[in-house]
Protein backbone atom coordinates (compact mmCIF):
# COMPACT_ATOMS: atom_id res chain seq x y z
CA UNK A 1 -13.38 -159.87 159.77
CA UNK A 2 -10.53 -157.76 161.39
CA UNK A 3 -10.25 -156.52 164.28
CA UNK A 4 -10.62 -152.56 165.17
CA UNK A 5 -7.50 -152.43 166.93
CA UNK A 6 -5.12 -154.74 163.95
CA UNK A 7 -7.14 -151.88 161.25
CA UNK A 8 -6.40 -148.97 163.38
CA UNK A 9 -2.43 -150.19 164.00
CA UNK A 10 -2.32 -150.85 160.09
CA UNK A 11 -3.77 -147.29 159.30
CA UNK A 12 -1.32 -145.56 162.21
CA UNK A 13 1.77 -148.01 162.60
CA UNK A 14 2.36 -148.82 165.86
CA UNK A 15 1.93 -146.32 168.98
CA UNK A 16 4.50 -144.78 170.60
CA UNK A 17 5.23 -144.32 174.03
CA UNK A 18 4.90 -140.45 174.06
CA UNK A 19 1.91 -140.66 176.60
CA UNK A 20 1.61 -142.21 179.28
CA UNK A 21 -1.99 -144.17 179.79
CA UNK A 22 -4.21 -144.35 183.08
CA UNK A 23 -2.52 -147.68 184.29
CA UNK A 24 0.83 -145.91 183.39
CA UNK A 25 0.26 -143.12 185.58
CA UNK A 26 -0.87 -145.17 188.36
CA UNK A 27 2.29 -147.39 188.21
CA UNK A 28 4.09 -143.91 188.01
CA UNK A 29 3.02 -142.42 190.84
CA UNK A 30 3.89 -145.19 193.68
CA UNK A 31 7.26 -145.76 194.42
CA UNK A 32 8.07 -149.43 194.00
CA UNK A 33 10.78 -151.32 195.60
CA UNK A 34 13.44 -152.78 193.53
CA UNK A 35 14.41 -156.31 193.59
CA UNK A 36 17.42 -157.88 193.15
CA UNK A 37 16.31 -161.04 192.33
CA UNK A 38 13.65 -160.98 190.08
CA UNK A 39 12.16 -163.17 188.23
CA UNK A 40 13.48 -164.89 185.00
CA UNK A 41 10.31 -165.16 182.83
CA UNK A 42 6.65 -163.83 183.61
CA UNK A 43 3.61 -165.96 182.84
CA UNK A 44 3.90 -165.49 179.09
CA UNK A 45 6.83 -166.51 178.42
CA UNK A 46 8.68 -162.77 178.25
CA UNK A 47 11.61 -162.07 179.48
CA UNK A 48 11.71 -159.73 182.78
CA UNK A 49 15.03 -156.92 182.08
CA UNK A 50 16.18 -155.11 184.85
CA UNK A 51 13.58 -151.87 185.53
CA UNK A 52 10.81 -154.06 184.43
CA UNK A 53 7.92 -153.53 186.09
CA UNK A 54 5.58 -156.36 186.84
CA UNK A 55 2.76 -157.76 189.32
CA UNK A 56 1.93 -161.08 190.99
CA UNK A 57 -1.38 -162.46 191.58
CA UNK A 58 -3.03 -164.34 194.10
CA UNK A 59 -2.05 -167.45 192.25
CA UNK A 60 1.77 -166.69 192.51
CA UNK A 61 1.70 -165.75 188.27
CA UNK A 62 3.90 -163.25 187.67
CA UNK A 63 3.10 -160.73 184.71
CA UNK A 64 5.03 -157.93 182.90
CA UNK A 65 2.96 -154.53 182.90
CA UNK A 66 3.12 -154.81 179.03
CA UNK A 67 1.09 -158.34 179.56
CA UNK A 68 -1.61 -156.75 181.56
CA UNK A 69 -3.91 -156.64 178.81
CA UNK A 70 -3.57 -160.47 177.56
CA UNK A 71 -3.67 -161.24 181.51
CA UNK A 72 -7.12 -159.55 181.99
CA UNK A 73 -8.72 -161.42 178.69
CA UNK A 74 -7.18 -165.08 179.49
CA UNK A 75 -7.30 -165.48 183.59
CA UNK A 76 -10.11 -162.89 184.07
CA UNK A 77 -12.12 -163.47 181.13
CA UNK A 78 -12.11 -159.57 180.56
CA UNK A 79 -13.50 -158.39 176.93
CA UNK A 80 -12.52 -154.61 175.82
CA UNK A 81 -14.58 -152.73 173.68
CA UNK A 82 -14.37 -149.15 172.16
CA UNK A 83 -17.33 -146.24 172.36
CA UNK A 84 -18.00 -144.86 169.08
């Protein structure tokens, strides 16, 4: 059984960046601080670049925005789902 989301990116290819998405626009619209010092890695092993933008829990895990997604399913035990 696949998955809607592996169907859909085999159909469409992979989406661009032309939009921006709810969480985008939120992360958009506050100015955040810069830091000089950032982090090497965040909690998934990916790399942090300079302009990165990324959060911290309450645990001290540090997570790319990218990650948000894979965050929410493993430490939150989130589960998406998609109206028809």
């Amino acid at each position: 059984m696949n998955h809607p989301d592996v169907e859909h990116t085999m159909l469409t290819g992979y989406p661009d960046r032309s939009h921006l998405t709810y969480e985008d626009r939120q992360w958009s619209a506050v100015d955040h601080s810069v830091i000089a010092d950032h982090p090497v890695e965040d909690y998934f092993g990916d790399e942090i670049q300079t302009g990165d933008k990324y959060f911290t829990d309450e645990a001290g895990r540090i997570v790319l925005q990218d990650n948000i997604r894979d965050y929410l399913t493993e430490l939150a035990g989130a589960v998406f789902y998609k109206a028809k």
